[in-house]
PDB file of N, CA and C in Angstrom:
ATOM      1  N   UNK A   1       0.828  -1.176   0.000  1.00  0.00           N
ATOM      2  CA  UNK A   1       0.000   0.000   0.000  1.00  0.00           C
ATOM      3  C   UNK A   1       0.870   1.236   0.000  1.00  0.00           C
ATOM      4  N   UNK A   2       0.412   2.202  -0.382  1.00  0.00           N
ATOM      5  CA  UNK A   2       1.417   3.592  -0.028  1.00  0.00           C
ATOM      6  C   UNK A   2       0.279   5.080   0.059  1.00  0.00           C
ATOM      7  N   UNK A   3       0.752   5.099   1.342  1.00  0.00           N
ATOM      8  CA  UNK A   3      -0.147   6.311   1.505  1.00  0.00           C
ATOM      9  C   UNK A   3       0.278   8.227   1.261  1.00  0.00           C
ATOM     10  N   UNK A   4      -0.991   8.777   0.337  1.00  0.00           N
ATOM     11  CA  UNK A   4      -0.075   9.980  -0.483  1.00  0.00           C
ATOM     12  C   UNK A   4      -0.401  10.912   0.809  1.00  0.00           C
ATOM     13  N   UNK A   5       0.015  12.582   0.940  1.00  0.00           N
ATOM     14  CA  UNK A   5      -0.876  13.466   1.412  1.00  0.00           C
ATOM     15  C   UNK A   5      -0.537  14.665   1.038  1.00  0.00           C
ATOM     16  N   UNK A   6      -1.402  15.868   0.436  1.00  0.00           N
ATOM     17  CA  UNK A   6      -0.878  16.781  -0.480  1.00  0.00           C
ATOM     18  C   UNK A   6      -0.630  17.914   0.582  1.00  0.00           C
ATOM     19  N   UNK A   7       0.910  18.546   0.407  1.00  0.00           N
ATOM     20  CA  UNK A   7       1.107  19.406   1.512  1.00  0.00           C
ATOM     21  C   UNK A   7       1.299  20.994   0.190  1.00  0.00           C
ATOM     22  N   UNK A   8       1.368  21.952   1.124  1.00  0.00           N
ATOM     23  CA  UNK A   8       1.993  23.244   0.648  1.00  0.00           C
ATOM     24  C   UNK A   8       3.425  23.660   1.090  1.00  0.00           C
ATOM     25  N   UNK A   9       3.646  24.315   0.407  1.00  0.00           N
ATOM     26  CA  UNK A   9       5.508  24.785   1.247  1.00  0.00           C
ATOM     27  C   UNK A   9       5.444  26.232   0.763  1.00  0.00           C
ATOM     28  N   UNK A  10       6.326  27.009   1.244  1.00  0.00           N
ATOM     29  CA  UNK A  10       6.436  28.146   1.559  1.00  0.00           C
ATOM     30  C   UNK A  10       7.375  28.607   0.330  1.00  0.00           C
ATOM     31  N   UNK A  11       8.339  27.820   0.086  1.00  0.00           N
ATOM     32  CA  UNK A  11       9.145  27.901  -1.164  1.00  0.00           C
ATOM     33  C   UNK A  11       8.282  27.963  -2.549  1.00  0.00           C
ATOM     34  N   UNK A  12       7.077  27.307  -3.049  1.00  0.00           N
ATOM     35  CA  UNK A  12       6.327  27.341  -4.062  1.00  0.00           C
ATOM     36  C   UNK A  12       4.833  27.554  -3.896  1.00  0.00           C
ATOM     37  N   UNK A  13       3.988  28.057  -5.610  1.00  0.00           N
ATOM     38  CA  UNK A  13       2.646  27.970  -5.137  1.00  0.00           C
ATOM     39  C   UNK A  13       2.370  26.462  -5.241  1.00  0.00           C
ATOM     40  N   UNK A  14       2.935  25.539  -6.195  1.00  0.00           N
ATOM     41  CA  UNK A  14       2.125  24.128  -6.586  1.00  0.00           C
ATOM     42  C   UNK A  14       2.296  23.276  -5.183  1.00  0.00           C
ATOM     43  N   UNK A  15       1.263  22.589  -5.014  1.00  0.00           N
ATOM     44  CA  UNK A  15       1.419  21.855  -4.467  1.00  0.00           C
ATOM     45  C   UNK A  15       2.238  20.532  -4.042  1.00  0.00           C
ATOM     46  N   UNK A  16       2.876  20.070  -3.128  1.00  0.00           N
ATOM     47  CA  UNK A  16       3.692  19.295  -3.201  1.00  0.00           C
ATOM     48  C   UNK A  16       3.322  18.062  -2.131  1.00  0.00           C
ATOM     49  N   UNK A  17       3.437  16.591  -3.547  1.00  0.00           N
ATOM     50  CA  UNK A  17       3.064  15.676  -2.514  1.00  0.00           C
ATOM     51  C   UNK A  17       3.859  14.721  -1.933  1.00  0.00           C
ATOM     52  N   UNK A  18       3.576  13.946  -0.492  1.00  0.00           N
ATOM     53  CA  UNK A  18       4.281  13.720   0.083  1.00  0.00           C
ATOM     54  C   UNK A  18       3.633  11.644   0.357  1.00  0.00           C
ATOM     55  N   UNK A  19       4.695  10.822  -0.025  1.00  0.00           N
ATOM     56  CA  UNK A  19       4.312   9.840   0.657  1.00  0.00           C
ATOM     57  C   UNK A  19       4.656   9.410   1.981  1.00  0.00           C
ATOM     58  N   UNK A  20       3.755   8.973   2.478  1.00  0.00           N
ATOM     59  CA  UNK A  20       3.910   8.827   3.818  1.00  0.00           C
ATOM     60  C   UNK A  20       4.165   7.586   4.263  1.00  0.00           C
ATOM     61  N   UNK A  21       3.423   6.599   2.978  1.00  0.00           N
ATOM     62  CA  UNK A  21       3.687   5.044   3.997  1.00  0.00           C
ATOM     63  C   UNK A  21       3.942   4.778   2.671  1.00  0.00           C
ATOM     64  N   UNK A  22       5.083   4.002   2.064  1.00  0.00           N
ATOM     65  CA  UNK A  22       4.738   2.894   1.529  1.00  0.00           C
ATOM     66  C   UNK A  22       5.233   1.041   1.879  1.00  0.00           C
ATOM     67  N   UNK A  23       4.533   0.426   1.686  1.00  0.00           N
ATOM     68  CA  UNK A  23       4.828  -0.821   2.561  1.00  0.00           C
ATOM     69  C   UNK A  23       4.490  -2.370   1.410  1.00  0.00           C
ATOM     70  N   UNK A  24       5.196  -2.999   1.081  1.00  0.00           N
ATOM     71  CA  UNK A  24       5.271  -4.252   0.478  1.00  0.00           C
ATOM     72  C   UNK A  24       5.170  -5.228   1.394  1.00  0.00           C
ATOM     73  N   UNK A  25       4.304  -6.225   1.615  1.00  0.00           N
ATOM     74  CA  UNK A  25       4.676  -7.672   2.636  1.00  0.00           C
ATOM     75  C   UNK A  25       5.634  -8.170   1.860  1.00  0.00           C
ATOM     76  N   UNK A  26       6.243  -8.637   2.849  1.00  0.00           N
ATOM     77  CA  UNK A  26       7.648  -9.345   2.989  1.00  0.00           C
ATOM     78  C   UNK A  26       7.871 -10.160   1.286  1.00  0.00           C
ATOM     79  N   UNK A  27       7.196 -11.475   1.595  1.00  0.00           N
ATOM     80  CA  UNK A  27       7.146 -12.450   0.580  1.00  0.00           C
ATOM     81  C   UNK A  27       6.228 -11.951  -0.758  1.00  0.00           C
ATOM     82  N   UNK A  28       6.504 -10.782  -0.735  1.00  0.00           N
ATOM     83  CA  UNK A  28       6.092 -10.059  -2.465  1.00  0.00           C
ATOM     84  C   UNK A  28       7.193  -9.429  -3.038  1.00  0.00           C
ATOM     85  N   UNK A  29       7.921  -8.857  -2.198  1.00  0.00           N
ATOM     86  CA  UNK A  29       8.621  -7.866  -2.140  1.00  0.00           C
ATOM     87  C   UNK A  29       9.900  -8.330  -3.637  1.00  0.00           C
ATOM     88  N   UNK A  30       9.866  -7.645  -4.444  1.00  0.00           N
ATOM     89  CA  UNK A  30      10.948  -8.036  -5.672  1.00  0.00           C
ATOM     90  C   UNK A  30      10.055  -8.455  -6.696  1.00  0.00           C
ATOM     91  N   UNK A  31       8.386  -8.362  -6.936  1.00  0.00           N
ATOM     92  CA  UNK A  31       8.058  -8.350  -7.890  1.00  0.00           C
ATOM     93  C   UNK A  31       7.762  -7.111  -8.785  1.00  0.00           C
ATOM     94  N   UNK A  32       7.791  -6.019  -7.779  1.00  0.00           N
ATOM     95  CA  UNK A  32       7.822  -4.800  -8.741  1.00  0.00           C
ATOM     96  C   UNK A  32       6.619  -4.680  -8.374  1.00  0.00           C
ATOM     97  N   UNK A  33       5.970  -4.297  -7.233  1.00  0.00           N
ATOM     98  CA  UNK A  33       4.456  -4.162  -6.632  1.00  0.00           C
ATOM     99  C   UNK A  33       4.870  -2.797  -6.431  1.00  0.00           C
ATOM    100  N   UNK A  34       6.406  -2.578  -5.403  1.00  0.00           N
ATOM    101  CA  UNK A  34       6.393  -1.063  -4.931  1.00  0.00           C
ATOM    102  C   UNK A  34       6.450  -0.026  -5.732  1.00  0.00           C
ATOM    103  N   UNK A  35       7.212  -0.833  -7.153  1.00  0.00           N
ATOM    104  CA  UNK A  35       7.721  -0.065  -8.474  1.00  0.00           C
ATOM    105  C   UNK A  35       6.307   0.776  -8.896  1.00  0.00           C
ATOM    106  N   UNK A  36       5.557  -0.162  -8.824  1.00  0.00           N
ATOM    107  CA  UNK A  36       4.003   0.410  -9.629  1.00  0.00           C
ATOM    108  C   UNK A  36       3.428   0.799  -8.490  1.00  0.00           C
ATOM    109  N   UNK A  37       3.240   0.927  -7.409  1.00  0.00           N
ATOM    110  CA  UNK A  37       2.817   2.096  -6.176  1.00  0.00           C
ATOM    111  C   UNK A  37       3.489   3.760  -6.303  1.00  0.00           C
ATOM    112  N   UNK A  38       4.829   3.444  -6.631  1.00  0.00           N
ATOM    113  CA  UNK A  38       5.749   4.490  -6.659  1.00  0.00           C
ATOM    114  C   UNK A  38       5.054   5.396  -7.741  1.00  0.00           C
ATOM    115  N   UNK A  39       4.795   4.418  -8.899  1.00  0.00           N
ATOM    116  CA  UNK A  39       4.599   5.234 -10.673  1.00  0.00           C
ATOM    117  C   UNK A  39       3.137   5.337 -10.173  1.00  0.00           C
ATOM    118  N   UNK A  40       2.359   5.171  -9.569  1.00  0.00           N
ATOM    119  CA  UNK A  40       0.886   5.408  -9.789  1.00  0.00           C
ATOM    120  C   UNK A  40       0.813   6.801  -8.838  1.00  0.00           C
ATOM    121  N   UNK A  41       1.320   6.601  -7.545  1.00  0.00           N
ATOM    122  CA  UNK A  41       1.663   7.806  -6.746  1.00  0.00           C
ATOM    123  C   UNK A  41       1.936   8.967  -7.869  1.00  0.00           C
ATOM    124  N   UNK A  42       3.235   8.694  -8.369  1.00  0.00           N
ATOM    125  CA  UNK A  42       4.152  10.187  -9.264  1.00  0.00           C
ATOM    126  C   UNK A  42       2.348  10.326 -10.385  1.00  0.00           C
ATOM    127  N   UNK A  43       2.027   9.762 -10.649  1.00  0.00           N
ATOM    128  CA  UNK A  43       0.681   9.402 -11.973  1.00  0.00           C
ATOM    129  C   UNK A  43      -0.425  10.675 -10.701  1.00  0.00           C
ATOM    130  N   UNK A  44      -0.630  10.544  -9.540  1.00  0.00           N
ATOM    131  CA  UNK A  44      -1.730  10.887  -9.019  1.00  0.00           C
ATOM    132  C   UNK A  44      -1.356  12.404  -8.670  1.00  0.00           C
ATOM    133  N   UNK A  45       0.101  12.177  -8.401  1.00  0.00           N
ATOM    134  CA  UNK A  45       0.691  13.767  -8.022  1.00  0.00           C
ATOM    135  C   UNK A  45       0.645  14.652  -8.917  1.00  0.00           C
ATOM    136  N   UNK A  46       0.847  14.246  -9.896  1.00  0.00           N
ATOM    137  CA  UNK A  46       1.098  15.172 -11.456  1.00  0.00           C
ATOM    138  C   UNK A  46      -0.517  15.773 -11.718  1.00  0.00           C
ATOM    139  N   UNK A  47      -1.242  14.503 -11.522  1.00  0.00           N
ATOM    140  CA  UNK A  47      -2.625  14.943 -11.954  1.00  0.00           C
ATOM    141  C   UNK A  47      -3.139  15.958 -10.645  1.00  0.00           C
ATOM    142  N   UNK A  48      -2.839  16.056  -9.673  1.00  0.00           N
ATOM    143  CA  UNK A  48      -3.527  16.891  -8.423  1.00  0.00           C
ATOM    144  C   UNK A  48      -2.214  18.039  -8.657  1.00  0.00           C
ATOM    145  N   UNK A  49      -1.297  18.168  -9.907  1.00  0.00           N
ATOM    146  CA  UNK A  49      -0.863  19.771 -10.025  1.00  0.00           C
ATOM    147  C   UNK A  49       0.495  19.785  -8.994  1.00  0.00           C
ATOM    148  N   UNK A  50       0.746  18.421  -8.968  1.00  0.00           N
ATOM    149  CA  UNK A  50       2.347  18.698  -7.959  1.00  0.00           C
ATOM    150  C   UNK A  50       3.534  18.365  -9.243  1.00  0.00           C
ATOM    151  N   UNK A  51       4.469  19.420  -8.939  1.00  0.00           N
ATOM    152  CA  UNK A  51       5.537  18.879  -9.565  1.00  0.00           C
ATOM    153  C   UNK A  51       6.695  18.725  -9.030  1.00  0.00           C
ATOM    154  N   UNK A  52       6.530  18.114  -7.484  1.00  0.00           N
ATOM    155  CA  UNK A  52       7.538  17.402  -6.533  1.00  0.00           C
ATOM    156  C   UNK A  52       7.174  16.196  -5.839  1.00  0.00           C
ATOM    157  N   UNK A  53       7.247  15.326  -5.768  1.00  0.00           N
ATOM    158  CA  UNK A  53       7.707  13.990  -5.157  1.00  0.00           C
ATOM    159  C   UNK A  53       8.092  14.332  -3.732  1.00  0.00           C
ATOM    160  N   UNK A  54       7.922  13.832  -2.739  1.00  0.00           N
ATOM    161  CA  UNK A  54       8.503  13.616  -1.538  1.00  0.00           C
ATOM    162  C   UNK A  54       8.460  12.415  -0.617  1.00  0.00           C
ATOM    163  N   UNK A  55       9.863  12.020   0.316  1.00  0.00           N
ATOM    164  CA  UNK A  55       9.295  10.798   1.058  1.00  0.00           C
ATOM    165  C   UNK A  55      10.699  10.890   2.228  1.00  0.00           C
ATOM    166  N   UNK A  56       9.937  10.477   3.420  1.00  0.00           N
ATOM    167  CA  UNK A  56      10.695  10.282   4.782  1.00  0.00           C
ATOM    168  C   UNK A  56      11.364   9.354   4.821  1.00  0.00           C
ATOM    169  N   UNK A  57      12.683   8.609   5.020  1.00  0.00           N
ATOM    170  CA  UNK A  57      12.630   7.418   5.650  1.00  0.00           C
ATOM    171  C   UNK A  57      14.060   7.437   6.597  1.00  0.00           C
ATOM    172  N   UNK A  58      14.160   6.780   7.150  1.00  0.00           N
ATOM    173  CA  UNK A  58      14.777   7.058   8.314  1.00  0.00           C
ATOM    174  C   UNK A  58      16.543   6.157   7.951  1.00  0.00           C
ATOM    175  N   UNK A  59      17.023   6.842   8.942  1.00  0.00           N
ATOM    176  CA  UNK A  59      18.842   6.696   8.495  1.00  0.00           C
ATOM    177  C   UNK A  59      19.210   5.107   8.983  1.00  0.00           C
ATOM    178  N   UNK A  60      18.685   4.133   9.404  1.00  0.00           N
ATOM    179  CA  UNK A  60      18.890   3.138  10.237  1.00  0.00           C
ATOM    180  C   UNK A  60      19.259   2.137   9.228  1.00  0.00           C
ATOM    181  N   UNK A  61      20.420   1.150   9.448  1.00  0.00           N
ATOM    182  CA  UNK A  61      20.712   0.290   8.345  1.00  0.00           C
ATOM    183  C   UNK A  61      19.563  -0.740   7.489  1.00  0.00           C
ATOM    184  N   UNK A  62      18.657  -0.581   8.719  1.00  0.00           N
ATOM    185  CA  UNK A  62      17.841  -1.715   8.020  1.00  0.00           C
ATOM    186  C   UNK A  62      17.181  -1.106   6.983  1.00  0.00           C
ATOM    187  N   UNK A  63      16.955   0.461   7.172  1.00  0.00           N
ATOM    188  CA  UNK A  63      16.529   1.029   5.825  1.00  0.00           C
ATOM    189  C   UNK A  63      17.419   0.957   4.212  1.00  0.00           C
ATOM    190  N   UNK A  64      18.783   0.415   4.773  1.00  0.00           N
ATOM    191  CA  UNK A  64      19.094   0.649   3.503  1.00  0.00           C
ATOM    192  C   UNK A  64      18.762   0.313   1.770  1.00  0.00           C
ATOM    193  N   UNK A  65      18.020  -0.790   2.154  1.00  0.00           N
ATOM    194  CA  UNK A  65      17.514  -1.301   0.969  1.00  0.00           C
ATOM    195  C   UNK A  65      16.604  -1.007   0.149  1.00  0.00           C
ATOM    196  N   UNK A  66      15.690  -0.334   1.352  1.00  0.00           N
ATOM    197  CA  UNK A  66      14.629   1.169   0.896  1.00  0.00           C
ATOM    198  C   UNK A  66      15.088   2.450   0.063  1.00  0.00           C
ATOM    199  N   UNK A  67      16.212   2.509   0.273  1.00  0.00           N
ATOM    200  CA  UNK A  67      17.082   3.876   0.233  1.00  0.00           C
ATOM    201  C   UNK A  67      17.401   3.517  -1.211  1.00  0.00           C
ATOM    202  N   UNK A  68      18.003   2.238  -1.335  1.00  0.00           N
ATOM    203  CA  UNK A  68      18.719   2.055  -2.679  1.00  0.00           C
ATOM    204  C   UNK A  68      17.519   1.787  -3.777  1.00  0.00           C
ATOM    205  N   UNK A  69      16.280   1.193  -3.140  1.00  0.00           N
ATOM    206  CA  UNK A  69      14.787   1.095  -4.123  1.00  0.00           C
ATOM    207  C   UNK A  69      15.102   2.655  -4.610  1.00  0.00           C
ATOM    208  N   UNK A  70      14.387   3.618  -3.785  1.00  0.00           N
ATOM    209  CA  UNK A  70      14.570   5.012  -3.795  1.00  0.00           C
ATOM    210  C   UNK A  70      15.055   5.546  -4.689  1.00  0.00           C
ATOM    211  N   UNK A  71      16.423   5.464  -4.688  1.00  0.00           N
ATOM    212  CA  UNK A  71      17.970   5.722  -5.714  1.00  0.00           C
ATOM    213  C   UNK A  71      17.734   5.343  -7.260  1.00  0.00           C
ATOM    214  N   UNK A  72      16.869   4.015  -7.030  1.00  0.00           N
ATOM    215  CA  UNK A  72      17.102   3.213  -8.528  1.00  0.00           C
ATOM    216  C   UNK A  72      15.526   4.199  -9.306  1.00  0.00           C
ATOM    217  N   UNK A  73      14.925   4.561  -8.233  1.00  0.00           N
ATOM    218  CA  UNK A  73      13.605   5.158  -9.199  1.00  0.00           C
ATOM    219  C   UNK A  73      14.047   7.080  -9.263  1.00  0.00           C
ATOM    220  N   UNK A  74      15.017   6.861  -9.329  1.00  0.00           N
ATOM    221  CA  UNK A  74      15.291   8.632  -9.392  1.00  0.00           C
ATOM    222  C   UNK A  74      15.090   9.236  -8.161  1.00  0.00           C
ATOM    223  N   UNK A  75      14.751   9.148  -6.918  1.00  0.00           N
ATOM    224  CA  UNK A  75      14.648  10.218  -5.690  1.00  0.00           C
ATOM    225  C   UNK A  75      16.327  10.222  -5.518  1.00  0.00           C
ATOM    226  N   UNK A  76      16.257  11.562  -5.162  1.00  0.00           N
ATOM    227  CA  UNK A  76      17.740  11.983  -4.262  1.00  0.00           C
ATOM    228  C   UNK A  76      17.599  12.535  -2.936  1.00  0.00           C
ATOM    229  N   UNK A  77      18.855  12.526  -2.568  1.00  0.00           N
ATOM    230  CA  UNK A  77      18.823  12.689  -0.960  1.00  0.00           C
ATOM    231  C   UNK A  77      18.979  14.089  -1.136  1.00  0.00           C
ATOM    232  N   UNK A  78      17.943  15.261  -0.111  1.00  0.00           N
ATOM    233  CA  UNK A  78      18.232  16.115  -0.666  1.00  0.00           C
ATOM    234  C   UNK A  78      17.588  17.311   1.049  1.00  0.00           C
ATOM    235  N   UNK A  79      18.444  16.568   2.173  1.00  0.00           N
ATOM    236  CA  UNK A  79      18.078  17.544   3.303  1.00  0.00           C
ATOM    237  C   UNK A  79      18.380  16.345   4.420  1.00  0.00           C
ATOM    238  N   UNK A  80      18.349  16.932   5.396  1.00  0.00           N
ATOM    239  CA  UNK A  80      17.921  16.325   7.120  1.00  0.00           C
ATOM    240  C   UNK A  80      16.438  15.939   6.919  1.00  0.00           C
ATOM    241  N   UNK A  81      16.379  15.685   8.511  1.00  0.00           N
ATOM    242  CA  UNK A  81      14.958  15.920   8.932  1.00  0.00           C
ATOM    243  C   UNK A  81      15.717  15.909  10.627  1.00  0.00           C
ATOM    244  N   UNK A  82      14.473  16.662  11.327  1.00  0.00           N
ATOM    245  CA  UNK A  82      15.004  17.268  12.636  1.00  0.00           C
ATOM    246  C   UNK A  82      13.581  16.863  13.704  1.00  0.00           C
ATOM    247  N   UNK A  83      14.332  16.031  14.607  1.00  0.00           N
ATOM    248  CA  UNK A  83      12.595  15.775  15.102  1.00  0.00           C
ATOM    249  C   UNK A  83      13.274  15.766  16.753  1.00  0.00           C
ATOM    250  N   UNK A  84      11.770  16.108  17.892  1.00  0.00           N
ATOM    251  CA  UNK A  84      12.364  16.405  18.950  1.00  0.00           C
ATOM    252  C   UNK A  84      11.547  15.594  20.109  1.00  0.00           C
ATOM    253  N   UNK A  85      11.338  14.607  20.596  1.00  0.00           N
ATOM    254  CA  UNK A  85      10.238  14.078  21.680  1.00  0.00           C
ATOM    255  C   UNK A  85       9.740  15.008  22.750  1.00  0.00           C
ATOM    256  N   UNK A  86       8.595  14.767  23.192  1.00  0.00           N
ATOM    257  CA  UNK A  86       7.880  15.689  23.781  1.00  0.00           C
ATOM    258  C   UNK A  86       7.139  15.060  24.760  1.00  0.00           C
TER     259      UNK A  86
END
């Protein structure tokens, strides 16, 4: 599944969308399910007037394989993120 949500930023007027979840079960994973979540997402963003892509994921090794999915579909690393418990 991958969940979208359309944000604003201060830097532009278009809108810019942001995925928030995307998630493959385990024993699917390498058929190219996330590939076509990814392209239907960029497909839904374009049509709701975004012409940015965005997505969180966190620095921890186990992400790395996420990171390199990421890499192979064109996202770049392109900031921090800064978070504070409360």
């Amino acid at each position: 599944m991958v969940g979208l949500r359309q944000l604003y930023s201060y830097e532009g007027d278009d809108p810019v969308i942001q995925i928030s979840a995307l998630v493959t079960k385990t024993e699917y994973r390498g058929l190219g399910i996330g590939k076509e979540l990814i392209k239907q997402a960029e497909k839904w963003a374009r049509e709701n007037g975004a012409n940015v892509i965005v997505l969180t994921s966190g620095n921890r090794p186990e992400h790395e394989e996420a990171h390199q999915f990421y890499k192979h579909l064109g996202y770049t690393v392109s900031g921090f993120r800064f978070s504070k418990r409360l």
